[in-house]
C-alpha atoms as a PDB file:
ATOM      1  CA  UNK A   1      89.314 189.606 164.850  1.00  0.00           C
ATOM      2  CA  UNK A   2      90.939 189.877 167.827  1.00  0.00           C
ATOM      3  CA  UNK A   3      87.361 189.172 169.906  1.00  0.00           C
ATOM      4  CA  UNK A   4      87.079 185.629 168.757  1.00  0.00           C
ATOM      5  CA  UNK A   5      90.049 185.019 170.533  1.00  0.00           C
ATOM      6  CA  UNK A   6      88.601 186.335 174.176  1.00  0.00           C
ATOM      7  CA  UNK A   7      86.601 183.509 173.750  1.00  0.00           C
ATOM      8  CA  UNK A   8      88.202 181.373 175.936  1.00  0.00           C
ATOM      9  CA  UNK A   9      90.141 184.156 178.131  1.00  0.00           C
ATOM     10  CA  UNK A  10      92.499 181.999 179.613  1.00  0.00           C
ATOM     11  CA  UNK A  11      95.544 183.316 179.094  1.00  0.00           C
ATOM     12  CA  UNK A  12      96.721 186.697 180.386  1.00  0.00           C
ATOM     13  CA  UNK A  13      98.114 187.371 176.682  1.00  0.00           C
ATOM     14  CA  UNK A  14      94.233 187.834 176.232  1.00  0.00           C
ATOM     15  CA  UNK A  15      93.928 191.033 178.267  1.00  0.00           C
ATOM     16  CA  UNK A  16      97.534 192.013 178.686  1.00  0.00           C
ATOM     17  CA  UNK A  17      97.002 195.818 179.660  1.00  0.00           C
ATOM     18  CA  UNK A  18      94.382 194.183 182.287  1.00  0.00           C
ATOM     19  CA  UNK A  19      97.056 192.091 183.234  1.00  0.00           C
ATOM     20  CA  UNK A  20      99.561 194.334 184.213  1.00  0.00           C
ATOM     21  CA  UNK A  21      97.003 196.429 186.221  1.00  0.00           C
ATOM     22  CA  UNK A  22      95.288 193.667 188.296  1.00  0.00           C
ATOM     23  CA  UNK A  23      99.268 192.606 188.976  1.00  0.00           C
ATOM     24  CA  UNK A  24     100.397 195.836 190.017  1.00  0.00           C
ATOM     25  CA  UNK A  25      97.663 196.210 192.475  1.00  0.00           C
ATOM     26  CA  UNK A  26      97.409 192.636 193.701  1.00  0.00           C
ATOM     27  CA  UNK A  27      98.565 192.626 197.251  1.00  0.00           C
ATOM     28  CA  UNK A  28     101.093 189.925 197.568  1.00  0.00           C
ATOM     29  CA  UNK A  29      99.920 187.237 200.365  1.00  0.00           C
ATOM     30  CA  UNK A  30     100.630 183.884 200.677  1.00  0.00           C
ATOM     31  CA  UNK A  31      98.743 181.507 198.993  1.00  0.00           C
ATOM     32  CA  UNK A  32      98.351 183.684 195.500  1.00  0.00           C
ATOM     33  CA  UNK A  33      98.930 181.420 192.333  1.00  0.00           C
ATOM     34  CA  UNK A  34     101.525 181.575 190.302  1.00  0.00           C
ATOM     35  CA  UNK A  35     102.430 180.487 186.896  1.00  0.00           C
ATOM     36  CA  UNK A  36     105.630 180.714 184.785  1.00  0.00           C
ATOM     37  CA  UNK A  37     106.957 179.373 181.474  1.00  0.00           C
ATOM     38  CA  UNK A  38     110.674 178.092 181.957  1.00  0.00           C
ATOM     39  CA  UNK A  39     112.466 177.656 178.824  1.00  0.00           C
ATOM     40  CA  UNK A  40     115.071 174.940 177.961  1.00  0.00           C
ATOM     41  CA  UNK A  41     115.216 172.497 179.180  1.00  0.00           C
ATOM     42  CA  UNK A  42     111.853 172.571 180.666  1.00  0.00           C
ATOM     43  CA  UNK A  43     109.578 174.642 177.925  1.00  0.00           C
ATOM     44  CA  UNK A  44     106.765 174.021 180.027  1.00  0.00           C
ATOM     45  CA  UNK A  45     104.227 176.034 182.375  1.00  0.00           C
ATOM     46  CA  UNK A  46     104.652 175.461 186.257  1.00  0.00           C
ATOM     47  CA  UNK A  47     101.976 176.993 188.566  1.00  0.00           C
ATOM     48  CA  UNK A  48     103.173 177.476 191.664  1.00  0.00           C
ATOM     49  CA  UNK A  49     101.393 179.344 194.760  1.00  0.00           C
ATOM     50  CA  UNK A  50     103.011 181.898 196.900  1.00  0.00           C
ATOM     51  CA  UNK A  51     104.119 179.752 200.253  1.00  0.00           C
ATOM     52  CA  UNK A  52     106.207 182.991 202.227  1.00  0.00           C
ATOM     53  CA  UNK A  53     107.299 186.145 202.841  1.00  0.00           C
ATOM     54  CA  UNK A  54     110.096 188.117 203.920  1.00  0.00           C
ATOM     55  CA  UNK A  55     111.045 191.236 204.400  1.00  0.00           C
ATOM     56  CA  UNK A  56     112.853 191.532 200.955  1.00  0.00           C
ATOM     57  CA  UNK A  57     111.836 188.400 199.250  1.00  0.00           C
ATOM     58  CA  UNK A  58     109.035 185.962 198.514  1.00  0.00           C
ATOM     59  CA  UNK A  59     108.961 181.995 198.161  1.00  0.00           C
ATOM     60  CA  UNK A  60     106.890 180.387 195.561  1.00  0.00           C
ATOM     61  CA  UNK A  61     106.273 176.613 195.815  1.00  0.00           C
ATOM     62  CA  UNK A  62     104.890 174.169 193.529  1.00  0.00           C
ATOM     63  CA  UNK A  63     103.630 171.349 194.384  1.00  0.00           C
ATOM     64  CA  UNK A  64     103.851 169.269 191.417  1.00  0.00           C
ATOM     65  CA  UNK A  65     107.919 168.920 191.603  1.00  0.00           C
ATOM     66  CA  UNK A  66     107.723 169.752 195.404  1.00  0.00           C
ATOM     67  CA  UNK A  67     110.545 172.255 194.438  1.00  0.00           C
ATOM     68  CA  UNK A  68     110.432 175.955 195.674  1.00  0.00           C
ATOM     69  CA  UNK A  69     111.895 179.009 194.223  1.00  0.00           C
ATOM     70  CA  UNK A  70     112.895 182.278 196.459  1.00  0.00           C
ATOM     71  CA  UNK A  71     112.489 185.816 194.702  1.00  0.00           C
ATOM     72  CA  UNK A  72     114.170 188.753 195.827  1.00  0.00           C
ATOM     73  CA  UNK A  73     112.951 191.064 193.147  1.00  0.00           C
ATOM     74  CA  UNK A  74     108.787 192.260 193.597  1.00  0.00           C
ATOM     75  CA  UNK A  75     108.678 193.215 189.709  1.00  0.00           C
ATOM     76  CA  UNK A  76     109.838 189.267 189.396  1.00  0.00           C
ATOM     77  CA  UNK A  77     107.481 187.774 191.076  1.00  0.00           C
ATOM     78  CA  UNK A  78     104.116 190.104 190.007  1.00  0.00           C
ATOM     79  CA  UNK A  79     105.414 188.975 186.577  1.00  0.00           C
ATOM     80  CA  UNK A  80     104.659 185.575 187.796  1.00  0.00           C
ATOM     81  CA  UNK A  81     100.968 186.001 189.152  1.00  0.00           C
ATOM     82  CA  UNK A  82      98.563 183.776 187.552  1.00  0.00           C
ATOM     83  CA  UNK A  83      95.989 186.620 186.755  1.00  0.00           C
ATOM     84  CA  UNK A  84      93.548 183.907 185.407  1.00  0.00           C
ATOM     85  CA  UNK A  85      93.599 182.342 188.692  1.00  0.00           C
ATOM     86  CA  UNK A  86      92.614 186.140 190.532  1.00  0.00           C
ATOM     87  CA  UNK A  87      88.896 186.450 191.314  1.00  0.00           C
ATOM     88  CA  UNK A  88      88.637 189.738 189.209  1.00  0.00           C
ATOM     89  CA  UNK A  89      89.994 188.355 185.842  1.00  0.00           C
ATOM     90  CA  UNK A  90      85.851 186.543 184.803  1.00  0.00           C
ATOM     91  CA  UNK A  91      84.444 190.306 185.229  1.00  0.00           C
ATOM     92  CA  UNK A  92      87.106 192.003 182.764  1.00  0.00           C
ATOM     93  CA  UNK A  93      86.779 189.565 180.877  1.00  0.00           C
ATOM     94  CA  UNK A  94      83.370 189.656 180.383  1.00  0.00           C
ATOM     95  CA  UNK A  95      83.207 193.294 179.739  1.00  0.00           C
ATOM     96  CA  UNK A  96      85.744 193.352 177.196  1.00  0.00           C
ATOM     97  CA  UNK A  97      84.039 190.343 175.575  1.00  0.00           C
ATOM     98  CA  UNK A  98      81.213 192.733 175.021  1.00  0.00           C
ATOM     99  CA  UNK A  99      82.746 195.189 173.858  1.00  0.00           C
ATOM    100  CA  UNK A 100      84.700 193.234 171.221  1.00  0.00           C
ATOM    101  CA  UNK A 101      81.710 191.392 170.258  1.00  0.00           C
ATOM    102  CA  UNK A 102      79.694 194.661 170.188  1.00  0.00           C
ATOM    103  CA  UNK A 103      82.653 196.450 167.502  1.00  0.00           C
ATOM    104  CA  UNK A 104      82.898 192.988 165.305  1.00  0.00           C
ATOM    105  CA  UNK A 105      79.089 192.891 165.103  1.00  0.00           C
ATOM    106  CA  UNK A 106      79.157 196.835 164.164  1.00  0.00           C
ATOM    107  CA  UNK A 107      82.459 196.599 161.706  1.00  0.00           C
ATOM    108  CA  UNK A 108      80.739 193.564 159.750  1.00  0.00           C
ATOM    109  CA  UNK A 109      77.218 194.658 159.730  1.00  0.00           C
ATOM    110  CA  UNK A 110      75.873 191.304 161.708  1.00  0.00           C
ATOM    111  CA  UNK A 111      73.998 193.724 164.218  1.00  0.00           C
ATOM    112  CA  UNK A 112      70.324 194.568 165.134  1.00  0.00           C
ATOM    113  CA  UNK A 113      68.863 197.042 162.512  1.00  0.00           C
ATOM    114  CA  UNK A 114      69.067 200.069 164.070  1.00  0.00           C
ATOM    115  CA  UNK A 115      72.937 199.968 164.798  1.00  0.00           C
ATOM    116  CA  UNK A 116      73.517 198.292 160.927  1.00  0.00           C
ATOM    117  CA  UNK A 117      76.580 200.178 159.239  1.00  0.00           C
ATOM    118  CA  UNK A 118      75.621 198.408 156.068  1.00  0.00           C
ATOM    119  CA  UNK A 119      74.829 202.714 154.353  1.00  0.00           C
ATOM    120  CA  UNK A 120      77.873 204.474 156.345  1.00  0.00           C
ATOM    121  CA  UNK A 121      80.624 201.645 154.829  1.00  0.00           C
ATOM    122  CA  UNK A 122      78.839 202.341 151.247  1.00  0.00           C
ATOM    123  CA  UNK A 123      78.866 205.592 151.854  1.00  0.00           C
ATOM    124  CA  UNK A 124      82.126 205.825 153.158  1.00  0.00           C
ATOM    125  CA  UNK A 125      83.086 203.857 150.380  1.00  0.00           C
ATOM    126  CA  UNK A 126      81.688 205.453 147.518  1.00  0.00           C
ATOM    127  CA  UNK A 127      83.569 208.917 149.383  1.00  0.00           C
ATOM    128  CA  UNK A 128      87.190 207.792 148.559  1.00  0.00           C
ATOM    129  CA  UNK A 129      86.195 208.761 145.167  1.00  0.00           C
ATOM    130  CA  UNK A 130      87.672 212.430 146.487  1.00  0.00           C
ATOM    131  CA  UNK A 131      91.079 210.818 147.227  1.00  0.00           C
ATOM    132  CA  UNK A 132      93.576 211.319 144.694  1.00  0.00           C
ATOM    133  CA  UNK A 133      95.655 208.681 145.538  1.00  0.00           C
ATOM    134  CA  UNK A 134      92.512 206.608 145.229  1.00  0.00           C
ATOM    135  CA  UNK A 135      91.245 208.280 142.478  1.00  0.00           C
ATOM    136  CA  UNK A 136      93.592 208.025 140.000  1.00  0.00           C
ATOM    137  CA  UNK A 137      93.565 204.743 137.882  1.00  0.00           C
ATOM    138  CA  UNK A 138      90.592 203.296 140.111  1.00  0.00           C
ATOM    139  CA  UNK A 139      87.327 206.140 139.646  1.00  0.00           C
ATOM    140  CA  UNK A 140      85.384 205.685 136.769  1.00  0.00           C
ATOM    141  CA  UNK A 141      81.705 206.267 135.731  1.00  0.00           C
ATOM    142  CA  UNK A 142      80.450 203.834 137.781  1.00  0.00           C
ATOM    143  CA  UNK A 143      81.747 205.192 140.879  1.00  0.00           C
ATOM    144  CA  UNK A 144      80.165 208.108 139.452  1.00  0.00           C
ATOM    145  CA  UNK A 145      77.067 206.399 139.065  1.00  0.00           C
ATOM    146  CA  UNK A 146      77.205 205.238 142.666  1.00  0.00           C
ATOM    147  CA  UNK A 147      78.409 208.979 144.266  1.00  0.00           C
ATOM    148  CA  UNK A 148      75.447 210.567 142.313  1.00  0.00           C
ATOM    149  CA  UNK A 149      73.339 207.759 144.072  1.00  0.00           C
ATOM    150  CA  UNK A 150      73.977 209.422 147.659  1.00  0.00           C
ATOM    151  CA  UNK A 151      71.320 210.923 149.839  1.00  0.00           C
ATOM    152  CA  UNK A 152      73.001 214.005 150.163  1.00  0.00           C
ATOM    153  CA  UNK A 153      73.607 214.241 145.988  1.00  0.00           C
ATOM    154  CA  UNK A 154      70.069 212.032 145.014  1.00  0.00           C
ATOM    155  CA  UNK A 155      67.976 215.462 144.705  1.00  0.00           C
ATOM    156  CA  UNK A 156      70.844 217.177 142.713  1.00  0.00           C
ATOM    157  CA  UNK A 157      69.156 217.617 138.989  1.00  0.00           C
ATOM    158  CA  UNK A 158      71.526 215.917 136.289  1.00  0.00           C
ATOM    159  CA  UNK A 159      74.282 215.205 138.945  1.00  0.00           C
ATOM    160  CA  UNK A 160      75.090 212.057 137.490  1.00  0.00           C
ATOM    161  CA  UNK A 161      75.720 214.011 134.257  1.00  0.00           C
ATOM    162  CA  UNK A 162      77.562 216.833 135.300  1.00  0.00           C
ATOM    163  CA  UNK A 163      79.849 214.367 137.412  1.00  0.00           C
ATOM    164  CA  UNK A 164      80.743 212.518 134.265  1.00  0.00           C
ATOM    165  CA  UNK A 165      81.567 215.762 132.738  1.00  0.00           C
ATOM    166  CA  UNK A 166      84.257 216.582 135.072  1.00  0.00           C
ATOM    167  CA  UNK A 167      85.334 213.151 135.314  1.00  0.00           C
ATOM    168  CA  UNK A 168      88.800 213.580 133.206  1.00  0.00           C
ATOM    169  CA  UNK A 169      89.417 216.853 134.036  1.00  0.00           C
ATOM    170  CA  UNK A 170      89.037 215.525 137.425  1.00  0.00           C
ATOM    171  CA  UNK A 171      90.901 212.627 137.101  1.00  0.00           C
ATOM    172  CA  UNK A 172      93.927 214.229 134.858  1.00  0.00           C
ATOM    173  CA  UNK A 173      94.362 216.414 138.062  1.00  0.00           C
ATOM    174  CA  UNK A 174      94.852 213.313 140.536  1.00  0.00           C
ATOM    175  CA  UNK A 175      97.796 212.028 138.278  1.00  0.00           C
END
């Protein structure tokens, strides 16, 4: 599942709708990090921080090559913020690791009793019985056994039997 990745939340590919919003509202000042991937013939990361600004474009630096680049286009270089790096990114993340953690835990039944799914997904399960698509080639008297077995269909007299009953008829019509 796509929470077990959060777990290390270091990369803005972990969050990217959060991305794009802390970006677009991060005022740009110098001194905000930076960090782009450069293809060929680099195919590296560079972090850079944001060293000045003009009226129309901004300089980042980094220090590692003590090279500088100068962007003219603002889309450009909010692109290049280092989101990670912003003091905001911890608290989404952590919120969004909850939530992830809370939907996994509710999806594969690994939660505290009272939230347990473990009756809806048989339920639910059981239910696709009245699919046709479904139905057809894969509904037999066990499923029947299993539908009859429901709390809504448990105090039904002779449900079980009458369901087998129909069962052909039922499934000649889903053909």
């Amino acid at each position: 599942m796509r929470g077990r990745r959060l777990s290390s939340g270091n990369e803005a590919c972990d969050l990217p709708n959060t991305a794009a919003v802390l970006r677009a509202k991060q005022p740009l000042v110098v001194g905000l990090v930076t960090k782009e991937y450069y293809e060929a013939p680099y195919h590296r990361w560079f972090s850079g921080k944001l060293a000045a600004i003009r009226n129309d474009s901004w300089t980042i630096a980094y220090p590692n090559n003590n090279e500088s680049l100068v962007v003219k286009d603002e889309n450009e270089i909010r692109v290049a913020i280092d989101v990670c790096a912003l003091p905001e990114w911890p608290l989404h993340l952590a919120k969004v690791k909850g939530a992830f953690q809370y939907l996994e835990s509710r999806l594969t039944d690994d939660c505290q009793a009272p939230y347990m799914c473990e009756e809806q997904h048989r339920i639910t399960g059981v239910l696709r019985a009245f699919n046709p698509a479904f139905a057809h080639g894969k509904v037999n008297a066990f499923w029947v056994s299993q539908l009859a077995e429901l709390p809504l269909l448990a105090d039904t007299p002779e449900v079980e039997d009458r369901l087998n009953e129909e069962l052909p008829t039922y499934l000649g019509a889903c053909k």
